[in-house]
C-alpha atoms as a PDB file:
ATOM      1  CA  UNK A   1      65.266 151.822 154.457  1.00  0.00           C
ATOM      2  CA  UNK A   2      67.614 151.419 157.771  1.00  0.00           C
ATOM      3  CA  UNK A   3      64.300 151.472 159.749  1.00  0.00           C
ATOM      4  CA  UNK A   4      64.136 148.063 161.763  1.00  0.00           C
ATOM      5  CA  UNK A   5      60.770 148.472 162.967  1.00  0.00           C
ATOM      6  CA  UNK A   6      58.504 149.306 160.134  1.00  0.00           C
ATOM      7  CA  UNK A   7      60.800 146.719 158.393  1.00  0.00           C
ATOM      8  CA  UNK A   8      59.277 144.159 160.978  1.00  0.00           C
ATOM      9  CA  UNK A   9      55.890 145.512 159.985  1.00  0.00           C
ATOM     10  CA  UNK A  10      56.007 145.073 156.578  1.00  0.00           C
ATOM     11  CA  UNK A  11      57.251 141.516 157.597  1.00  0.00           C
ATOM     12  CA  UNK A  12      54.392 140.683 159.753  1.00  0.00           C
ATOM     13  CA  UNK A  13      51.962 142.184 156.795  1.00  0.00           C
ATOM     14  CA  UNK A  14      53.410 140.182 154.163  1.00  0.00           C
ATOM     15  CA  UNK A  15      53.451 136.953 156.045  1.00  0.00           C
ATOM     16  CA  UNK A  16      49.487 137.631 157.330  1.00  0.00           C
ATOM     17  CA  UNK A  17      48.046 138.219 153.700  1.00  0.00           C
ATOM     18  CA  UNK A  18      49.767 135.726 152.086  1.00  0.00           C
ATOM     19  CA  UNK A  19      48.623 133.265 154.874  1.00  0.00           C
ATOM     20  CA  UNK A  20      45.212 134.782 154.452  1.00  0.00           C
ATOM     21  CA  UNK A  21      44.537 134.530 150.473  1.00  0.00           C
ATOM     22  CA  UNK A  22      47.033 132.160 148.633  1.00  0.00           C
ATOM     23  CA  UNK A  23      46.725 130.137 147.240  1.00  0.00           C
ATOM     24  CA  UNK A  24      44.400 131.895 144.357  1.00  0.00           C
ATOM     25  CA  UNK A  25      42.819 129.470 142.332  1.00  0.00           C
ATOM     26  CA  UNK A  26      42.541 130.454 138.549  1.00  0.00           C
ATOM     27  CA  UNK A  27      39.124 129.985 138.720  1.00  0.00           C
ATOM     28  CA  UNK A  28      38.156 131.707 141.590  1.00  0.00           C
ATOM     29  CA  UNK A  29      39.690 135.296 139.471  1.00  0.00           C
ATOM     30  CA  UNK A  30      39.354 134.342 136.091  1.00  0.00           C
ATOM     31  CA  UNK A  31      36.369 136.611 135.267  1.00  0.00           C
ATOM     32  CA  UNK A  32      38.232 139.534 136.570  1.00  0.00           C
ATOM     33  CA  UNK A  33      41.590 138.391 134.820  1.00  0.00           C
ATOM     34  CA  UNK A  34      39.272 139.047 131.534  1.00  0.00           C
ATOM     35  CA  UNK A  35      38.104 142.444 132.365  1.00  0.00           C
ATOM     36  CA  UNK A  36      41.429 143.626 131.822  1.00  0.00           C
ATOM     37  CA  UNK A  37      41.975 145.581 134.741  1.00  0.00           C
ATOM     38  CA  UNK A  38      45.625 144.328 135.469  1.00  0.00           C
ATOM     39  CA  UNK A  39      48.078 142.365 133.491  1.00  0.00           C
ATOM     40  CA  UNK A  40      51.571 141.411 131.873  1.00  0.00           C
ATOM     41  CA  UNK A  41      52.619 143.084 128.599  1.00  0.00           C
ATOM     42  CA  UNK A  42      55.989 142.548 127.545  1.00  0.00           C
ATOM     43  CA  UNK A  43      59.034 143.383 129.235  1.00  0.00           C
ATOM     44  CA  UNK A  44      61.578 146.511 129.395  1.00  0.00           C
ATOM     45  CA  UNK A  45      64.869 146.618 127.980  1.00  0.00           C
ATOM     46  CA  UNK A  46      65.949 145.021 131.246  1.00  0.00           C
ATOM     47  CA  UNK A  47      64.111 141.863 131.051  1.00  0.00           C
ATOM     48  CA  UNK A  48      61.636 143.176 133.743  1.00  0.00           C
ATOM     49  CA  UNK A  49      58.110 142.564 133.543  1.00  0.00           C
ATOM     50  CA  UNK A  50      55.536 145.296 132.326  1.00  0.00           C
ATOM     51  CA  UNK A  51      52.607 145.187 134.425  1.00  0.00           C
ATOM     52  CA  UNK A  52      49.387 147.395 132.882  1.00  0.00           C
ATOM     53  CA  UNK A  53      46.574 148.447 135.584  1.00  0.00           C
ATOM     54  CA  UNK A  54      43.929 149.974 133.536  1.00  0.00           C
ATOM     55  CA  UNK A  55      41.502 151.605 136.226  1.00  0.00           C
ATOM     56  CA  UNK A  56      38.475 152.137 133.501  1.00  0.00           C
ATOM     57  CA  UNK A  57      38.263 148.313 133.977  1.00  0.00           C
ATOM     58  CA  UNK A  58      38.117 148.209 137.239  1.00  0.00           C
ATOM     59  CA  UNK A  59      34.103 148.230 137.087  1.00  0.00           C
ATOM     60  CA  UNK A  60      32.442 146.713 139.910  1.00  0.00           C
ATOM     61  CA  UNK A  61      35.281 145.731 141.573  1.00  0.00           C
ATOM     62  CA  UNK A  62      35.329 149.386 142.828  1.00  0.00           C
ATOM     63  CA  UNK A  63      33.677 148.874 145.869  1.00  0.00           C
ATOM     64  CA  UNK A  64      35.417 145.315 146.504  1.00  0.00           C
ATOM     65  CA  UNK A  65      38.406 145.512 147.498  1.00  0.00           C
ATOM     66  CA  UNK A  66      38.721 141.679 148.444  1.00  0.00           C
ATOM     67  CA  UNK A  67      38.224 140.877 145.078  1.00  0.00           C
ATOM     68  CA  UNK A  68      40.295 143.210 143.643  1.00  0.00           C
ATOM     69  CA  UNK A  69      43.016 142.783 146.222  1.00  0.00           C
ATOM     70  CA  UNK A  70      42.775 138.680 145.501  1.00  0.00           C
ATOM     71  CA  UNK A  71      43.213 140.038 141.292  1.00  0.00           C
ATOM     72  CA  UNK A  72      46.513 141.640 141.923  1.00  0.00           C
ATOM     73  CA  UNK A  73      47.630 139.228 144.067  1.00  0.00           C
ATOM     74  CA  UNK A  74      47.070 136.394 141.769  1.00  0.00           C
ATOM     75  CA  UNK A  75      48.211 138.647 138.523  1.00  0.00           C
ATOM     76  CA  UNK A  76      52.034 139.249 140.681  1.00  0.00           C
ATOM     77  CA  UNK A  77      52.708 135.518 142.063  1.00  0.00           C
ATOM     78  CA  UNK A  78      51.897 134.510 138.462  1.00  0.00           C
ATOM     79  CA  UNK A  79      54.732 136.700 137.614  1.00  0.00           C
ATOM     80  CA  UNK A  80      57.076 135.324 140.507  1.00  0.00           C
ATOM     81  CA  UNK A  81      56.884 132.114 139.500  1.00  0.00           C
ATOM     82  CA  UNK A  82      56.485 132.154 135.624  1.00  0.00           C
ATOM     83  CA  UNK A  83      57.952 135.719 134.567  1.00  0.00           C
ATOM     84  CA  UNK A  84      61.254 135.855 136.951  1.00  0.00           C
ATOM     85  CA  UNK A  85      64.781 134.772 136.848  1.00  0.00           C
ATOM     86  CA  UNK A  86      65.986 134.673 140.705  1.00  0.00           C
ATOM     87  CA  UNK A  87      69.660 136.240 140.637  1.00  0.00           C
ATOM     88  CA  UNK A  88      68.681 137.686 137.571  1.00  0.00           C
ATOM     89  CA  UNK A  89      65.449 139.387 136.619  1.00  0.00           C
ATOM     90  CA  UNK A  90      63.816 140.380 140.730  1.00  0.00           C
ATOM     91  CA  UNK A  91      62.130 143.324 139.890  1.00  0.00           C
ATOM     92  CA  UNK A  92      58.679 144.847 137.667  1.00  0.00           C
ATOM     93  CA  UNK A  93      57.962 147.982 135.857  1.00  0.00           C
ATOM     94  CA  UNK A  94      54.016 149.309 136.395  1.00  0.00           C
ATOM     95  CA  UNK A  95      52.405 151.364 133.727  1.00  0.00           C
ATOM     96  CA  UNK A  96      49.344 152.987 135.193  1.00  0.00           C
ATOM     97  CA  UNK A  97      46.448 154.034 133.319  1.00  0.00           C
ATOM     98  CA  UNK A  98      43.760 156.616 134.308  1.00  0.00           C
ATOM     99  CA  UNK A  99      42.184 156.887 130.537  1.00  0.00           C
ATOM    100  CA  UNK A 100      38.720 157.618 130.773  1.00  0.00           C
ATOM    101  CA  UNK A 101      38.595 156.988 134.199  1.00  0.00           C
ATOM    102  CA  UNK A 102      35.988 159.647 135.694  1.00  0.00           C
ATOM    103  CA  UNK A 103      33.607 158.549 132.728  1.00  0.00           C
ATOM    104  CA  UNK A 104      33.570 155.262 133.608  1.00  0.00           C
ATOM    105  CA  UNK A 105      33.681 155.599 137.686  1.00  0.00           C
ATOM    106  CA  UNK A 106      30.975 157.474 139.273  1.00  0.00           C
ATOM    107  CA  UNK A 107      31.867 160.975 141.283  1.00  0.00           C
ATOM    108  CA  UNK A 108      29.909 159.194 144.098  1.00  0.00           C
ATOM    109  CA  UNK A 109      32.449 156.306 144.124  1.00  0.00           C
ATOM    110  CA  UNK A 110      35.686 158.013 143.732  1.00  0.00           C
ATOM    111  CA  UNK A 111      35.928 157.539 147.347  1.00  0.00           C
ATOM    112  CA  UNK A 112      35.770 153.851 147.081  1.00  0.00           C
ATOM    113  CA  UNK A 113      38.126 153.737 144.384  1.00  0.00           C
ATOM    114  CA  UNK A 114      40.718 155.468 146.365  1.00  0.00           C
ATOM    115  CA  UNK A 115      39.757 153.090 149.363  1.00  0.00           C
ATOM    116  CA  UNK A 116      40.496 149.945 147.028  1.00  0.00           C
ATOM    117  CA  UNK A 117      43.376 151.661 145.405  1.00  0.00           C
ATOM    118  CA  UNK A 118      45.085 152.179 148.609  1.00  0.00           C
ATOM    119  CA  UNK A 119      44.399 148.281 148.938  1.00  0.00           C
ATOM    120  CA  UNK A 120      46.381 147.481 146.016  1.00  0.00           C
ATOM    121  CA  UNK A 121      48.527 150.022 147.216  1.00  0.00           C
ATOM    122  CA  UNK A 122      49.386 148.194 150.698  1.00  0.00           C
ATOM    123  CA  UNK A 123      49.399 145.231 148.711  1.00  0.00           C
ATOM    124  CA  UNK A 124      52.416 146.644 146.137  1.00  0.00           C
ATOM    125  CA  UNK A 125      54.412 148.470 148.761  1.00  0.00           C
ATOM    126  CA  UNK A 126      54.179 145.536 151.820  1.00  0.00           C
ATOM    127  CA  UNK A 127      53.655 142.245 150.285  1.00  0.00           C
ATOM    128  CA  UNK A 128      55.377 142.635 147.087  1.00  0.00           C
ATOM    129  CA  UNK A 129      58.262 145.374 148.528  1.00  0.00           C
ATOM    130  CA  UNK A 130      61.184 145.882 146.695  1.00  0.00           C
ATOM    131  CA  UNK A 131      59.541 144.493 143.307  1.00  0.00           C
ATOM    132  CA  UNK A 132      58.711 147.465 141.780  1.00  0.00           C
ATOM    133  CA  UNK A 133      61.467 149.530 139.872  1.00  0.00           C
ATOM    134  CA  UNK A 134      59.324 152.788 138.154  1.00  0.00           C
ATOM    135  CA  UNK A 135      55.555 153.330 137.955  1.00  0.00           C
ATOM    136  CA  UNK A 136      54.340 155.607 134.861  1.00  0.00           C
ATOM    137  CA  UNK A 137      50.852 157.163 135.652  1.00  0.00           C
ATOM    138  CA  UNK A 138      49.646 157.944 132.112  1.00  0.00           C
ATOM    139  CA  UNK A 139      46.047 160.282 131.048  1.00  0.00           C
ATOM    140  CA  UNK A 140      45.435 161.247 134.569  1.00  0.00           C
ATOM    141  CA  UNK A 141      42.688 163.350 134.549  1.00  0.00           C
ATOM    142  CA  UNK A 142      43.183 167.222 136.305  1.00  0.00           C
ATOM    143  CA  UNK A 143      40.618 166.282 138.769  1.00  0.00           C
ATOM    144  CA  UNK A 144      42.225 162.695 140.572  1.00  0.00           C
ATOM    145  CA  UNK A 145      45.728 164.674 140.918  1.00  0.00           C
ATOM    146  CA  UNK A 146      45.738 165.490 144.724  1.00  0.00           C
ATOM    147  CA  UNK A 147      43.857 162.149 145.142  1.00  0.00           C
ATOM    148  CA  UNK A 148      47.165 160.321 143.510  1.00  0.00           C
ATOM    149  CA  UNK A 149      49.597 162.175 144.895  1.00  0.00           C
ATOM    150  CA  UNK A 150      48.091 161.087 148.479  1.00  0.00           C
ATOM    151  CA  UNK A 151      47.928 157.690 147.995  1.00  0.00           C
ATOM    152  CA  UNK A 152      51.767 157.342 147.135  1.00  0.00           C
ATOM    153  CA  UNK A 153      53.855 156.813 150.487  1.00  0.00           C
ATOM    154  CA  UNK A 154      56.765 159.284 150.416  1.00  0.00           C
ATOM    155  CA  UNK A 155      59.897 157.310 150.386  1.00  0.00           C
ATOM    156  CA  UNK A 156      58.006 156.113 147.031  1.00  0.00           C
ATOM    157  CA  UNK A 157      57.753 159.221 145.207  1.00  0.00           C
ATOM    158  CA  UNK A 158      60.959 159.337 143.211  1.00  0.00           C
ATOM    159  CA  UNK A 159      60.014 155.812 141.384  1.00  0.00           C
ATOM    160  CA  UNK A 160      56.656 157.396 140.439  1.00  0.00           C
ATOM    161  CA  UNK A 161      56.343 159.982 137.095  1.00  0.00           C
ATOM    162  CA  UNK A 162      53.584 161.660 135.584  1.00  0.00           C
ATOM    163  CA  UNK A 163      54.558 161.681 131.866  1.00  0.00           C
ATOM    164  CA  UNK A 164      52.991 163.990 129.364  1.00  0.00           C
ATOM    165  CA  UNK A 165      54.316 162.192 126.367  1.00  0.00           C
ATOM    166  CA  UNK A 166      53.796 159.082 127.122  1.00  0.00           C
ATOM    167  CA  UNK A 167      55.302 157.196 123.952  1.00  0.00           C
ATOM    168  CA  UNK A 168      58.570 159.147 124.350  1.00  0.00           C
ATOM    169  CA  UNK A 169      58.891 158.409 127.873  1.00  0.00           C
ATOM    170  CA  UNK A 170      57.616 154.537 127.799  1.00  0.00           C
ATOM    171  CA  UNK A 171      60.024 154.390 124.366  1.00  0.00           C
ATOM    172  CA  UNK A 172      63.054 155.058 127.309  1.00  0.00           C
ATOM    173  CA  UNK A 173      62.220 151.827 128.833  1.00  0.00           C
ATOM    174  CA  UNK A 174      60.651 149.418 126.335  1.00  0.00           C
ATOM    175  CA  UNK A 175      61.452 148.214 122.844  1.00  0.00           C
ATOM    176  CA  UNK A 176      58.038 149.424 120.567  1.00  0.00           C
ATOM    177  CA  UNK A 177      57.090 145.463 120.450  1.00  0.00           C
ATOM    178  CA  UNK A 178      56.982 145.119 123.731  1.00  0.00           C
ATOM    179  CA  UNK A 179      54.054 147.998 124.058  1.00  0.00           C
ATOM    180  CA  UNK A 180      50.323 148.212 122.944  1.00  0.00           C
ATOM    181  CA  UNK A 181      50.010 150.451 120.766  1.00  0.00           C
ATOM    182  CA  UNK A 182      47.813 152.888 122.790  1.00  0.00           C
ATOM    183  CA  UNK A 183      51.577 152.993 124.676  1.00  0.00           C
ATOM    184  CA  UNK A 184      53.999 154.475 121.454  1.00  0.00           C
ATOM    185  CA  UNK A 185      54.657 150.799 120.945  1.00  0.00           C
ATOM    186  CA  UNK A 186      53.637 148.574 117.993  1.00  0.00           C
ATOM    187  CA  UNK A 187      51.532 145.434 119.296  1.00  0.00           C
ATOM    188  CA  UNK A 188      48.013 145.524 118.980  1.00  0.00           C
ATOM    189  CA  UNK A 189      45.548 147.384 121.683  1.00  0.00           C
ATOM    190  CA  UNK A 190      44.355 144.495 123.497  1.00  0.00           C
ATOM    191  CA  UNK A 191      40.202 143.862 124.742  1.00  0.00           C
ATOM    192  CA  UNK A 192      40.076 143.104 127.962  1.00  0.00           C
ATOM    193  CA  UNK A 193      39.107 139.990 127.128  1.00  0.00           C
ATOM    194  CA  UNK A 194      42.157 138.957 125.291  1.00  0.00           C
ATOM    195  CA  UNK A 195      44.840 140.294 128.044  1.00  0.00           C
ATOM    196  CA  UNK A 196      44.394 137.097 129.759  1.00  0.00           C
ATOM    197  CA  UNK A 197      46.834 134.840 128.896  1.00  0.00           C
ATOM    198  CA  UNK A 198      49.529 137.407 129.954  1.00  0.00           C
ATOM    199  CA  UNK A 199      51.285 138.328 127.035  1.00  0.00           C
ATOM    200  CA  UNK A 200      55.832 138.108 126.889  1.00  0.00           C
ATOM    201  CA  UNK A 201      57.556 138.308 123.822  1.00  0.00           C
ATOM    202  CA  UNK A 202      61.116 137.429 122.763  1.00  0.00           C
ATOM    203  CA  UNK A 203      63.817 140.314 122.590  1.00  0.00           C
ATOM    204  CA  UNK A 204      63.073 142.933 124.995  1.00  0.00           C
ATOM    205  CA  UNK A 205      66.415 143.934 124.669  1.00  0.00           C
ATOM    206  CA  UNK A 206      65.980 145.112 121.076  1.00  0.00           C
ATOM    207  CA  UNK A 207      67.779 143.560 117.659  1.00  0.00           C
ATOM    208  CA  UNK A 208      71.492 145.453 118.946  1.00  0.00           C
ATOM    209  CA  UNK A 209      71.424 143.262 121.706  1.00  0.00           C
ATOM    210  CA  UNK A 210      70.389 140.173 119.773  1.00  0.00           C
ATOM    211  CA  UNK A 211      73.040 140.708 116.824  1.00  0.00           C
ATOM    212  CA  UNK A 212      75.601 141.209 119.929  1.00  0.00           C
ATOM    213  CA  UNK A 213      74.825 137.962 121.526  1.00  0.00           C
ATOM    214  CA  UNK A 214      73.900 135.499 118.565  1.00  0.00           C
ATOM    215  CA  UNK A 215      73.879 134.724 114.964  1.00  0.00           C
ATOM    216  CA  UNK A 216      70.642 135.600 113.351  1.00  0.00           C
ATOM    217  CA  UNK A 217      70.680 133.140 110.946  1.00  0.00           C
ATOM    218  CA  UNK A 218      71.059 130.089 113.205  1.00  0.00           C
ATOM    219  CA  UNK A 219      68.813 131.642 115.522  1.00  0.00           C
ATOM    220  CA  UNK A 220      66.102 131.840 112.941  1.00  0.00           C
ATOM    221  CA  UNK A 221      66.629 127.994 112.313  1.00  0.00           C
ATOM    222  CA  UNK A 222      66.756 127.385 116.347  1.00  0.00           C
ATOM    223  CA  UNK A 223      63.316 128.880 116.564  1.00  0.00           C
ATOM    224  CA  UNK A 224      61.328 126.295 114.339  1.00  0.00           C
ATOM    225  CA  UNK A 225      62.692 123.575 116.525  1.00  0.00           C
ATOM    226  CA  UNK A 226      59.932 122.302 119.160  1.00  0.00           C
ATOM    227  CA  UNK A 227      61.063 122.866 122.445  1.00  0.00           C
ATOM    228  CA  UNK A 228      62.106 119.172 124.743  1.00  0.00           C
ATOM    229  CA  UNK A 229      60.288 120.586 127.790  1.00  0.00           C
ATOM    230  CA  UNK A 230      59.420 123.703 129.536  1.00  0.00           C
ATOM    231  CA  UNK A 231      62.159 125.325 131.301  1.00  0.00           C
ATOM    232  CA  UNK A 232      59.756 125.818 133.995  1.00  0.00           C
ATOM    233  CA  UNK A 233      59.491 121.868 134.635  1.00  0.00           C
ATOM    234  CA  UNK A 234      63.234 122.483 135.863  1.00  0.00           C
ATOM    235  CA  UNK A 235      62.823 125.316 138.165  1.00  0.00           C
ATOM    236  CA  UNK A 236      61.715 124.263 141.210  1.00  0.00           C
ATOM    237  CA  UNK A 237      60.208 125.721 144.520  1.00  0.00           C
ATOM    238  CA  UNK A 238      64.069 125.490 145.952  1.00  0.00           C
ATOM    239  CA  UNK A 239      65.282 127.546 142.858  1.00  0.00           C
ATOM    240  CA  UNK A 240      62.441 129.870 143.106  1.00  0.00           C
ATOM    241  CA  UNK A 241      62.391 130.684 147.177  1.00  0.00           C
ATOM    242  CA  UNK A 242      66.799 130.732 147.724  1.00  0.00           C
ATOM    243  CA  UNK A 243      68.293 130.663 150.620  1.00  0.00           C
ATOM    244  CA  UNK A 244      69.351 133.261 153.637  1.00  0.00           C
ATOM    245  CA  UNK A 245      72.901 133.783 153.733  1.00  0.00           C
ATOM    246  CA  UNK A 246      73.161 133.900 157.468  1.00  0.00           C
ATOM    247  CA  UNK A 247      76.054 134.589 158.710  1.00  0.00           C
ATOM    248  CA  UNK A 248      75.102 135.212 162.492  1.00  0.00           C
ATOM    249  CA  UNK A 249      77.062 132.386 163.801  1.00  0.00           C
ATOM    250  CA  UNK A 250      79.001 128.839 162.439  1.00  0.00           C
ATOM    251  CA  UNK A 251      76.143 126.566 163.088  1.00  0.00           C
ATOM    252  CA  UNK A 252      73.737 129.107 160.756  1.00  0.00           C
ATOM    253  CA  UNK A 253      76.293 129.012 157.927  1.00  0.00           C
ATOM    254  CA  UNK A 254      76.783 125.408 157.881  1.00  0.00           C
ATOM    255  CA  UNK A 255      72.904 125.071 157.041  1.00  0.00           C
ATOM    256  CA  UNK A 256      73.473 126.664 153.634  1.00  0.00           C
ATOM    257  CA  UNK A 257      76.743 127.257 152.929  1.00  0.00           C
ATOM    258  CA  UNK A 258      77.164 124.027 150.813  1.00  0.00           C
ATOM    259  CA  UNK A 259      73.942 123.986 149.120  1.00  0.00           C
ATOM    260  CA  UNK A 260      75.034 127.833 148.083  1.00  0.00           C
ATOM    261  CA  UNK A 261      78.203 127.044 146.785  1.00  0.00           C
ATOM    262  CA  UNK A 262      76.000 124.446 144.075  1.00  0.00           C
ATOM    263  CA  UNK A 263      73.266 127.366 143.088  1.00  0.00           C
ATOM    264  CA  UNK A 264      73.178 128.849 140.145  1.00  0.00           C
ATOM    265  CA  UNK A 265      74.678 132.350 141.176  1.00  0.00           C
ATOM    266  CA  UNK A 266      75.349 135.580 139.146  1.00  0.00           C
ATOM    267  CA  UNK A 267      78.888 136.382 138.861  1.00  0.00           C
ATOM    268  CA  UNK A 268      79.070 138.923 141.679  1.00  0.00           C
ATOM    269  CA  UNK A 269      77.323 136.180 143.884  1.00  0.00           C
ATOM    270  CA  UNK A 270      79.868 134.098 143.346  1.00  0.00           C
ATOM    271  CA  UNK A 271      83.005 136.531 144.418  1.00  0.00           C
ATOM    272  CA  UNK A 272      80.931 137.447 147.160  1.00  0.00           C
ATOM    273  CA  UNK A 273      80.554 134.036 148.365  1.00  0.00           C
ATOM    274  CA  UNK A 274      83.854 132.890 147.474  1.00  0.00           C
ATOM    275  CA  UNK A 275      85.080 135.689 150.072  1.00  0.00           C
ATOM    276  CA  UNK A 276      82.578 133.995 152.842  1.00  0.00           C
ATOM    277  CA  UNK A 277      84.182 130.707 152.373  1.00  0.00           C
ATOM    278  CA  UNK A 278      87.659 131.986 152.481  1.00  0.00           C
ATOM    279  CA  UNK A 279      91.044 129.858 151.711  1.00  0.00           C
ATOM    280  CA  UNK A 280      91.973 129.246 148.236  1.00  0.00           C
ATOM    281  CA  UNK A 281      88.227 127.715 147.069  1.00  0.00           C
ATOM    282  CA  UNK A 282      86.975 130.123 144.022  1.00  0.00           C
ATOM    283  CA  UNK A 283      82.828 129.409 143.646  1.00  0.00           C
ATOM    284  CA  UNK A 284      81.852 129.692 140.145  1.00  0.00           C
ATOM    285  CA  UNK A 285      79.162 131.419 138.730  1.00  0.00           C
ATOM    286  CA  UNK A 286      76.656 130.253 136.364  1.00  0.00           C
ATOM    287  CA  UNK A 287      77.287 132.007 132.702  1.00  0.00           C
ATOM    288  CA  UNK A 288      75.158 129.611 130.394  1.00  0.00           C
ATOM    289  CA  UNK A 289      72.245 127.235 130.495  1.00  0.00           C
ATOM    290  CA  UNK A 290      74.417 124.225 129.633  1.00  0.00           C
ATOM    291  CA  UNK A 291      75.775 125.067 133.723  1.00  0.00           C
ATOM    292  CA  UNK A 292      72.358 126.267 135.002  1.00  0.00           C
ATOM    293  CA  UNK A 293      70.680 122.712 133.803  1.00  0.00           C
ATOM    294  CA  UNK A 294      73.456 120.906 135.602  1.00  0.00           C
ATOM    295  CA  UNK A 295      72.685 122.866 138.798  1.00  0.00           C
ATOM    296  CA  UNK A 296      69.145 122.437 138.799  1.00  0.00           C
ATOM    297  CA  UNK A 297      68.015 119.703 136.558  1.00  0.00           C
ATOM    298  CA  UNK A 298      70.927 117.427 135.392  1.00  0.00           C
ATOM    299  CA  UNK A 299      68.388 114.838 133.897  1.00  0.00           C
ATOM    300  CA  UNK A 300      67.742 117.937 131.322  1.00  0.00           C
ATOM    301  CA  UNK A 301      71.298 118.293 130.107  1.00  0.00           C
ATOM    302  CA  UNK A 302      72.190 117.248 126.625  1.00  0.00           C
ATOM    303  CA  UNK A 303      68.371 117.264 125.351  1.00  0.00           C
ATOM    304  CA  UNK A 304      68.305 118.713 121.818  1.00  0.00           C
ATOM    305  CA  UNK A 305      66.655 121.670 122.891  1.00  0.00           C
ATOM    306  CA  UNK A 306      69.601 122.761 125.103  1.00  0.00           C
ATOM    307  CA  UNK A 307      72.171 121.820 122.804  1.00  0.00           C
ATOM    308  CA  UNK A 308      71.269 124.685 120.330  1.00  0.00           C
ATOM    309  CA  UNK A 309      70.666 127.260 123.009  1.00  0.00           C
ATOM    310  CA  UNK A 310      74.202 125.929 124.073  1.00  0.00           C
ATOM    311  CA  UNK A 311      75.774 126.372 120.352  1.00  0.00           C
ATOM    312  CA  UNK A 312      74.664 129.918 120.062  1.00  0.00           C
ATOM    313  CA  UNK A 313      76.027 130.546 122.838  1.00  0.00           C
ATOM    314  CA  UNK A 314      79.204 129.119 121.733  1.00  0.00           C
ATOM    315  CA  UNK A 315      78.579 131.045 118.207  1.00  0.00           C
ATOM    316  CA  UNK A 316      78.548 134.524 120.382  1.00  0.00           C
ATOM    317  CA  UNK A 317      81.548 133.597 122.149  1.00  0.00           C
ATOM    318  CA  UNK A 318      83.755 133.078 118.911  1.00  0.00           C
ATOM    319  CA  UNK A 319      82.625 136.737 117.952  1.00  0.00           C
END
């Protein structure tokens, strides 16, 4: 933070390995995606992502670090483009688990598995920067302690814990359906080969939040109804990637100003840009998908899919 040039750096090593690897086929990683070794569970009570690395599956992949490094790469745009809400939900939660870890890996090769995991390391803190929000290392063994603690940079240290009770401290975060079992949660243990598809579920927030925001009854009946479309058909590459609010000079802001006043932006966004454009023009945020449908896929409004989101919405509003 505040330093320019190892802000450049991380710039430069972003750019280069995306450049150098994506796009990742499914394909080309899908017999690693069923070993396991990394992948989506659920999501905290923030609507984050849970992403599990589970390094007793890392297996052969211990002394590749291409491979490996091309698994996690794969495993977090997946979750850029299918698990986020830009504006909204920007950020991850890791769970880290060492379980049975210096059974399964060799003495020999525990210095190739810190070699990789500082690969998937650089590839966390410089590609993805600023994603992750807290990283729980759970059932480290004694013996990879110093080894750990190395491998995390500094200015890192305060979003990393070592909890001892694992269920109470994951429980914090996560709603019990959101977490394996193995976690303090109640979904199944997965096989490794049944983590892949990544698994979400519906109300991370928990059943307070849901009675808050709609009636249960009418969501029950909203929930048999086949959806009209993916709402992923709708977000494009535009909603995904944003824009740069540069405000350097007059010619820079004209080449986004307008297209920003038309995004679909959170509340504060929308004071904040309101103040940029100045006068007596207020820019209003987007509150409900009825408004985020016009914004980015007008063909889409009025389908009978949106319609019911839209009257629970309107149900939670009369409360």
């Amino acid at each position: 933070k505040f330093n320019a040039s190892k802000a450049v750096d991380m710039m430069k090593t972003a750019v280069q390995e995306r450049v150098r690897r994506l796009p990742i086929a499914e394909e080309d990683v899908l017999p690693d995606l069923n070993k396991g070794f990394i992948y989506w569970h659920g999501r905290d009570r923030q609507c984050r992502p849970c992403l599990v690395i589970r390094l007793e599956r890392l297996g052969d992949m211990v002394t590749d670090k291409e491979r490996a490094v091309r698994l996690v790469m794969f495993t977090l745009e997946y979750a850029l483009r299918f698990a986020m809400v830009p504006g909204r939900v920007e950020n991850w939660v890791v769970i880290m688990d060492l379980a049975n870890v210096m059974r399964t890996i060799s003495p020999l090769r525990i210095g190739s598995m810190a070699s990789t995991a500082a690969a998937i390391g650089m590839t966390l803190e410089k590609v993805y920067c600023g994603r992750m929000v807290w990283l729980k290392i759970v059932n480290m063994p004694g013996g990879l302690a110093r080894v750990v603690n190395g491998l995390i940079p500094a200015e890192k240290k305060e979003k990393v814990s070592f909890p001892t009770d694992v269920s109470a401290e994951l429980l914090k975060h996560m709603e019990p359906h959101q977490l394996e079992s193995c976690y303090g949660g109640t979904a199944p243990d997965l096989a490794p080969n049944e983590t892949y598809p990544f698994r979400f579920f519906k109300n991370p927030r928990g059943e307070a939040a849901l009675l808050k925001e709609h009636d249960m009854e009418s969501l029950s009946s909203a929930e048999s109804e086949p959806e009209d479309f993916s709402m992923h058909e709708s977000a494009k590459l535009a909603f995904h990637e944003g824009l740069l609010w540069d405000d350097s000079s007059a010619e820079a802001r004209a080449r986004w100003l307008e297209h920003a006043k038309v995004s679909s932006l959170t509340p504060a966004s929308a004071t904040a840009l309101s103040e940029v454009v100045g006068g007596e023009e207020v820019v209003q945020p987007c509150r409900d998908i009825e408004r985020w449908l016009e914004l980015v896929n007008p063909a889409a409004v009025g389908s009978s899919c949106t319609k019911r989101v839209q009257e629970l919405e309107d149900i939670s509003q009369a409360r």
